[in-house]
Protein backbone atom coordinates (compact mmCIF):
# COMPACT_ATOMS: atom_id res chain seq x y z
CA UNK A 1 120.06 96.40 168.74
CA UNK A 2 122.82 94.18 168.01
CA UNK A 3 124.34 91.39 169.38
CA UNK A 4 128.43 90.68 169.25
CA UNK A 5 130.18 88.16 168.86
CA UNK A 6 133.24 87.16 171.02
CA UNK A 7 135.36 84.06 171.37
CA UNK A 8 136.34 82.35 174.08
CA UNK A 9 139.22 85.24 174.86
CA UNK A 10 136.55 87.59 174.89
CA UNK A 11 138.20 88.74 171.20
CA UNK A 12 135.24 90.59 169.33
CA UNK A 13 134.92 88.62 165.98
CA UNK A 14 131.43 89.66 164.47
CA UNK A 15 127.93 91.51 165.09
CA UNK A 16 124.25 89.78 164.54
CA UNK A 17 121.35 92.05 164.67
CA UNK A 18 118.17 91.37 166.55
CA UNK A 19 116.75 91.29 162.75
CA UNK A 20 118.54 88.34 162.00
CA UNK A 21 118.46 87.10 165.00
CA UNK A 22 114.64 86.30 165.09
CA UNK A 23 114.35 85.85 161.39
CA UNK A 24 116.83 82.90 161.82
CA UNK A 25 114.10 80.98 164.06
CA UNK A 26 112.90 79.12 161.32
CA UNK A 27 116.29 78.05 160.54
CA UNK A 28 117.47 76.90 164.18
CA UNK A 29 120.63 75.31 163.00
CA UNK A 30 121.99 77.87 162.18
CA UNK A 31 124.87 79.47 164.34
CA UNK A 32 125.89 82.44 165.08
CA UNK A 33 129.02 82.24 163.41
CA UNK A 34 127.07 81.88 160.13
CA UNK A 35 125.21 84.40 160.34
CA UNK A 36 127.37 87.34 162.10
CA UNK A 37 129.03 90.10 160.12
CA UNK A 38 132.40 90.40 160.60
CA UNK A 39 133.04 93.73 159.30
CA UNK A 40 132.39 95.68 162.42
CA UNK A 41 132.55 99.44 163.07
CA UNK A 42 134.31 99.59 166.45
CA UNK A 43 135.55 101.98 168.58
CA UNK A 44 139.02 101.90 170.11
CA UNK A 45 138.87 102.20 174.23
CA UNK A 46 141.31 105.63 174.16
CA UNK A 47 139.26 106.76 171.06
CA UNK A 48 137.81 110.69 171.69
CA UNK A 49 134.24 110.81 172.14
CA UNK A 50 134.07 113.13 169.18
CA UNK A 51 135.42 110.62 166.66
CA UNK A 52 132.72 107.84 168.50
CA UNK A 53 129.90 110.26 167.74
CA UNK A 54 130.77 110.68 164.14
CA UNK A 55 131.12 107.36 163.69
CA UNK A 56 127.84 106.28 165.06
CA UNK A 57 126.27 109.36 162.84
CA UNK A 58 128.05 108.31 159.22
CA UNK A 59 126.97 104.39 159.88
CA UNK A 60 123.53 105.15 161.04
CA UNK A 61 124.47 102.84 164.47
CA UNK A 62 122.26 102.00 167.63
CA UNK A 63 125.25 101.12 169.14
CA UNK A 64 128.74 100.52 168.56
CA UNK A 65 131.66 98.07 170.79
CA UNK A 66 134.67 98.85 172.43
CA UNK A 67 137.62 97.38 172.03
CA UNK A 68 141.04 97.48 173.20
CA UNK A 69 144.22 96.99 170.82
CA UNK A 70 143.99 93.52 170.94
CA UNK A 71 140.38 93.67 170.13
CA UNK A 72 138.96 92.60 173.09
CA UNK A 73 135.69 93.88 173.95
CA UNK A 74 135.34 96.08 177.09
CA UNK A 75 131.38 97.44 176.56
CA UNK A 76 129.24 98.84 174.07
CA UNK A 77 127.99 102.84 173.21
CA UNK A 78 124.16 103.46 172.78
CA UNK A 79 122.90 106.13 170.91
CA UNK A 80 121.30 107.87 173.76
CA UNK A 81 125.19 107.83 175.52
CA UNK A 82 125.76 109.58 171.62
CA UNK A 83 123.16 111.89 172.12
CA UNK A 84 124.87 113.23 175.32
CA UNK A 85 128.53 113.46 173.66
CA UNK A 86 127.25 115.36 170.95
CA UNK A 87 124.96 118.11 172.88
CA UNK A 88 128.17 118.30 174.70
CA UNK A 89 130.27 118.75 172.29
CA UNK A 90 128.02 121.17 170.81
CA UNK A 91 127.80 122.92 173.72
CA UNK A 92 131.63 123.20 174.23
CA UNK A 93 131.80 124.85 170.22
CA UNK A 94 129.31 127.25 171.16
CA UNK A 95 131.14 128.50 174.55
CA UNK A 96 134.53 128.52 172.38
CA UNK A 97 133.15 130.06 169.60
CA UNK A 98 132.01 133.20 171.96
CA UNK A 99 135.21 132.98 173.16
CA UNK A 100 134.22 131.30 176.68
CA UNK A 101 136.27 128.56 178.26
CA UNK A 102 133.81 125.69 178.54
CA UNK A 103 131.53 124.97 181.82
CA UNK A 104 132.15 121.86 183.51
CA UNK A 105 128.84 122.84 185.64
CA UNK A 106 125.49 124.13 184.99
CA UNK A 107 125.07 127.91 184.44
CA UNK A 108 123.61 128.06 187.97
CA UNK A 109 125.92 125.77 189.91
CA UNK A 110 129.07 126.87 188.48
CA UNK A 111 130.89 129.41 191.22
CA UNK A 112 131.14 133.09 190.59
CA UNK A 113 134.82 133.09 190.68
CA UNK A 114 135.48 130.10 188.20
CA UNK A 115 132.75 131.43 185.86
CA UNK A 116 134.57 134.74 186.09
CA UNK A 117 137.96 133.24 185.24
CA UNK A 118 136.53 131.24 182.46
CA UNK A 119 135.08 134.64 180.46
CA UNK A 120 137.68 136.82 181.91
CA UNK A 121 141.14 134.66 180.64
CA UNK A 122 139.74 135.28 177.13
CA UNK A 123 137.80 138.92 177.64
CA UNK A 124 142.34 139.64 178.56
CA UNK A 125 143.82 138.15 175.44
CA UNK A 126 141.27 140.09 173.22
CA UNK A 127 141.94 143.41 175.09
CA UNK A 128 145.61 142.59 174.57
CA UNK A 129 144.14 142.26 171.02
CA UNK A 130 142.34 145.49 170.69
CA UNK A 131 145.48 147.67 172.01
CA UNK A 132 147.29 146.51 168.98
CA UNK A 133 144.46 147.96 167.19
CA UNK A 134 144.58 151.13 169.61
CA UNK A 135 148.39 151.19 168.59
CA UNK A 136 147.52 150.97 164.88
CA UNK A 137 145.16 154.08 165.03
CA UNK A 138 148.05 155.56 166.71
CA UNK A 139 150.68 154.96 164.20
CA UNK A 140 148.82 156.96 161.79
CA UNK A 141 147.91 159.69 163.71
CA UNK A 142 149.07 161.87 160.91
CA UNK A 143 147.28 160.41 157.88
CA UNK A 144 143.78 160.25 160.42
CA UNK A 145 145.03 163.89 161.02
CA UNK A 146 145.16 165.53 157.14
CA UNK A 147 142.14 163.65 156.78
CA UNK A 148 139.58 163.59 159.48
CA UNK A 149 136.66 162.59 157.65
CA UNK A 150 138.48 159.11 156.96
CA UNK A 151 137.90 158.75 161.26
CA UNK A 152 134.32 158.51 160.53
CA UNK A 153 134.60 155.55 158.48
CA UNK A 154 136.90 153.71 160.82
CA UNK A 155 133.80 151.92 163.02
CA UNK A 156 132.13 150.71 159.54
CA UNK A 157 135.40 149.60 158.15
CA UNK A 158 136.18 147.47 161.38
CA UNK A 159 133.08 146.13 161.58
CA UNK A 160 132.80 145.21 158.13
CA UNK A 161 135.69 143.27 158.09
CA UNK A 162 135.54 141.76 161.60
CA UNK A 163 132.03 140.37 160.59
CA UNK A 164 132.49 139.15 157.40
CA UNK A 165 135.24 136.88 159.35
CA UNK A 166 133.15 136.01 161.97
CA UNK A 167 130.80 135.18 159.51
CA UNK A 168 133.15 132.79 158.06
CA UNK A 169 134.76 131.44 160.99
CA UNK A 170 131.57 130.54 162.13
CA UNK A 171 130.52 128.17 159.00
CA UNK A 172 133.63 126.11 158.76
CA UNK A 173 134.02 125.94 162.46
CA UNK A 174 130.58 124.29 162.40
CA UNK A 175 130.87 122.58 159.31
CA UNK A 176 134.40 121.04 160.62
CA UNK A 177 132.77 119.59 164.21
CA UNK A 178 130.17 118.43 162.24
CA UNK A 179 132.08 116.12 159.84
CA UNK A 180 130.72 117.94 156.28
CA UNK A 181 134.53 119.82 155.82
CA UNK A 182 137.88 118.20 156.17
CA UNK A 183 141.13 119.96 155.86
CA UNK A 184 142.00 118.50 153.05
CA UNK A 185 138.90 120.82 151.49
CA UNK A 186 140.72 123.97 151.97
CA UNK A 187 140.87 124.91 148.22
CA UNK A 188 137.25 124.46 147.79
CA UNK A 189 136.55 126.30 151.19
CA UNK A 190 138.92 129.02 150.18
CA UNK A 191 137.44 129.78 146.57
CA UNK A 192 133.84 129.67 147.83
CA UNK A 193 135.28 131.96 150.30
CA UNK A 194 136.52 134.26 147.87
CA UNK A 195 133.61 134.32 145.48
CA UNK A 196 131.39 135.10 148.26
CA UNK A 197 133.92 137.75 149.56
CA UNK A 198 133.54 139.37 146.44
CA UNK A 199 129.66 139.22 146.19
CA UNK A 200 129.12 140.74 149.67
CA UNK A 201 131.83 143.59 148.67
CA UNK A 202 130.41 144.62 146.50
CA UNK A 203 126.99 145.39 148.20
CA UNK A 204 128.60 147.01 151.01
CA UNK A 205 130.69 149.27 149.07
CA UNK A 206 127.65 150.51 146.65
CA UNK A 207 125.78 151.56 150.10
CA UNK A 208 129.77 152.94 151.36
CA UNK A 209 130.30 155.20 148.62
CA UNK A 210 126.96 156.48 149.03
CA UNK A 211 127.63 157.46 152.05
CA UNK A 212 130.97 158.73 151.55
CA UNK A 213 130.56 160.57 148.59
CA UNK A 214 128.28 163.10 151.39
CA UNK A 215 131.36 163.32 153.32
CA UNK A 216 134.83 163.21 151.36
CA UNK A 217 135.50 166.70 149.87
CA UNK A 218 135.44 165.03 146.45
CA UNK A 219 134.05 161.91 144.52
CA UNK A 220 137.08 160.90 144.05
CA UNK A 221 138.25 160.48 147.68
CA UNK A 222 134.93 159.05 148.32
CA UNK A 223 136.50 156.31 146.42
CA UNK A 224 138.69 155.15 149.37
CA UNK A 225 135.41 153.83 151.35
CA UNK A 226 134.42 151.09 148.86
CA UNK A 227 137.90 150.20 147.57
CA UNK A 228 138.92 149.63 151.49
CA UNK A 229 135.38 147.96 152.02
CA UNK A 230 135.89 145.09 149.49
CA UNK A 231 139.53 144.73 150.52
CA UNK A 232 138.98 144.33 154.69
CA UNK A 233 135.85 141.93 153.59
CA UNK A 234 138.07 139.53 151.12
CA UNK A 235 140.76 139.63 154.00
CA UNK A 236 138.25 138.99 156.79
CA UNK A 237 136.51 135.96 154.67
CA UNK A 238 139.68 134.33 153.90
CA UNK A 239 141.52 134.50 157.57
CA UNK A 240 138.11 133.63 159.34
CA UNK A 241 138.01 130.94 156.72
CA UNK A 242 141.65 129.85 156.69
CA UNK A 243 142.04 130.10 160.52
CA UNK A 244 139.75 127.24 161.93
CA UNK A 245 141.22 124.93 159.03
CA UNK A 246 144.66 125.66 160.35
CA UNK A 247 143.88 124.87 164.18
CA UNK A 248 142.48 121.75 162.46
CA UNK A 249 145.56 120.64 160.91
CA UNK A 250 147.36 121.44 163.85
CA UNK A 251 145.36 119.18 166.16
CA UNK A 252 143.58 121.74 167.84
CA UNK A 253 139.55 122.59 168.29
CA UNK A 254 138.87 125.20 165.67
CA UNK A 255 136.40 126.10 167.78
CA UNK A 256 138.89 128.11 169.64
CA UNK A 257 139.18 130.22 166.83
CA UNK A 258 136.74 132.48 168.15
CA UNK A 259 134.55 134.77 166.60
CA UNK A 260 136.23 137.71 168.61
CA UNK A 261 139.57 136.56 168.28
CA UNK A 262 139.03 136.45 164.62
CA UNK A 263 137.87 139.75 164.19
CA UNK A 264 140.49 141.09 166.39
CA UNK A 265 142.69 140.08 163.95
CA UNK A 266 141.04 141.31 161.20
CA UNK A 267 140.15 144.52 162.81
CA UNK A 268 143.85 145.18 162.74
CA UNK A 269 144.94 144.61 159.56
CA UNK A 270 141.65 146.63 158.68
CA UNK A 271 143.18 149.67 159.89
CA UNK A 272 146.08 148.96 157.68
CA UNK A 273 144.62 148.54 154.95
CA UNK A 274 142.25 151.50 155.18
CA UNK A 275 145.02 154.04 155.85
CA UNK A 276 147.32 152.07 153.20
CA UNK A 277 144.61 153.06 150.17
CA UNK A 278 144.16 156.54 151.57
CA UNK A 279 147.74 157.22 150.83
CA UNK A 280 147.48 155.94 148.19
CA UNK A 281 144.68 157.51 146.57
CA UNK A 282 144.48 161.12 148.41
C-alpha cells in the first residue's frame, strides 16, 4: 500500500510506498519529502466511478487518493472498493445490453412491479420497433405478392442481418467499457467491420443460394437470396458497429445500444433492402 503525502493544509503533494518506506530504515534521515513521488495518479472527488476503475486498471494501483479541485485529500480507493465498481458496472452493461433497465436490488429482492417496469419500458420501445417492420412488410404487399417464395426467405434474411449487428454491437460495446476502443478508433473499428462483414457474407450466402436455388423458379432469381444476404450483413456489421461509438461520442452508455434495439433497426432496413434487389433483379 501506499502512503500520501499532505501538507499542513491537508494539500496532497506526493505518494511513498510501503517498499520504500521500510527499505529507507537503514537510511533514517531521510524524510519523506525525499523520498515521495510527486507524480500522483489521483482521482477527482465528482470523478465517475467508471473513469476511477480504469484508472486503477491502466496504472496497476492498490489504491488511489481523492482529491478535491484544490487538491486536498478527502480519502483513498482500494482495489477491493474497484473490484465492486467494476462487477457493477459490468453488471449494468450486461442488463443494458439485453435491453433491461439496470437492478438497483438483487434478482430476489427487487419487487414484481419495478422489475416489471424495468423489462417492460424497453420490451414497448422495441414493439414500437417491430411495427415499423410490420409496416415495411406491408408496404410491399405487392412485390411479397408476385413473388411468394421471396416470404420464405424473409425470417433468414432478418435474422441474418439482426445478428450479424448484434454480433457487432456486442464487441465494441464491450471493448468500449473496457477501455481497449476509443472513439477516436472508429476508422479502424469500421474497416475491420467491413472486412469481416464481407467474410461472413459470403459463407451465408453460399449455404442461401443453396437453398434458394430449390425454391426460386429459376437460378437466376435464386440469385436475390445471397446478393440480399451479404448486403443486410455489411449493413447490420456497420450500424451495430457504428451505433455504440456514436452513443459514445455523445456522452451516453453504449451499452444502451442494445442488442435488440440494434437489430430492430437492422431488421428494418433488411426488409428494404431485400424487396429493393428483388425488383431489381426479377
Amino acid at each position: 500500500y501506499y502512503l500520501y503525502v499532505v501538507d499542513d493544509d491537508s494539500l496532497l503533494r506526493g505518494i511513498v510506498s510501503t517498499r520504500q518506506l521500510v527499505s529507507s530504515l537503514s537510511h533514517p534521515e531521510r524524510t519523506l519529502g525525499e523520498m515521495m513521488e510527486t507524480d500522483v495518479v489521483v482521482a477527482e472527488v465528482d470523478e465517475d466511478q467508471e473513469s476511477v476503475a480504469e484508472k486503477v486498471e491502466r496504472f496497476n494501483l492498490l489504491a488511489i487518493p481523492v482529491v478535491d479541485s484544490g487538491r486536498q485529500l478527502l480519502g483513498i480507493i482500494t482495489h477491493d472498493d474497484v473490484i465492486d465498481v467494476v462487477r457493477e458496472e459490468l453488471t449494468e452493461d450486461v442488463h443494458r445490453i439485453a435491453a433491461v433497465e439496470p437492478l438497483e436490488e438483487d434478482y430476489l429482492r427487487i419487487g414484481l412491479l419495478t422489475l416489471s417496469w424495468k423489462r417492460g419500458i424497453w420490451l414497448i420501445i422495441l414493439f414500437f420497433a417491430a411495427l415499423l417492420t410490420a409496416f415495411a412488410l406491408e408496404h410491399y404487399h405487392t412485390e411479397l405478392s408476385a413473388y411468394i417464395w421471396l416470404v420464405s426467405f424473409i425470417p433468414l434474411i432478418i435474422s441474418a442481418g439482426g445478428n450479424s449487428g448484434s454480433q457487432s454491437a456486442t464487441l465494441v460495446i464491450t471493448a468500449l467499457t473496457s477501455g481497449q476502443l476509443e472513439v477516436s478508433d472508429w476508422r479502424t473499428v469500421i474497416r475491420r467491420e467491413i472486412v469481416v462483414s464481407l467474410v461472413l457474407g459470403s459463407f451465408l450466402s453460399v449455404i442461401g443460394y443453396g437453398v434458394a436455388i430449390f425454391l426460386a423458379p429459376t437460378p437466376f432469381a435464386a440469385l436475390v437470396i445471397p446478393s440480399t444476404l451479404m448486403a443486410v450483413i455489411i449493413v447490420g456489421c456497420f450500424f451495430g458497429a457504428l451505433l455504440p461509438l456514436i452513443f459514445q461520442q455523445l456522452g451516453l452508455d453504449p451499452a444502451m445500444m442494445s442488442n435488440p434495439f440494434v437489430a430492430g433497426i437492422v431488421d428494418i432496413m433488411g426488409i428494404v433492402i431485400y424487396i429493393n434487389i428483388a425488383r431489381a433483379m426479377l
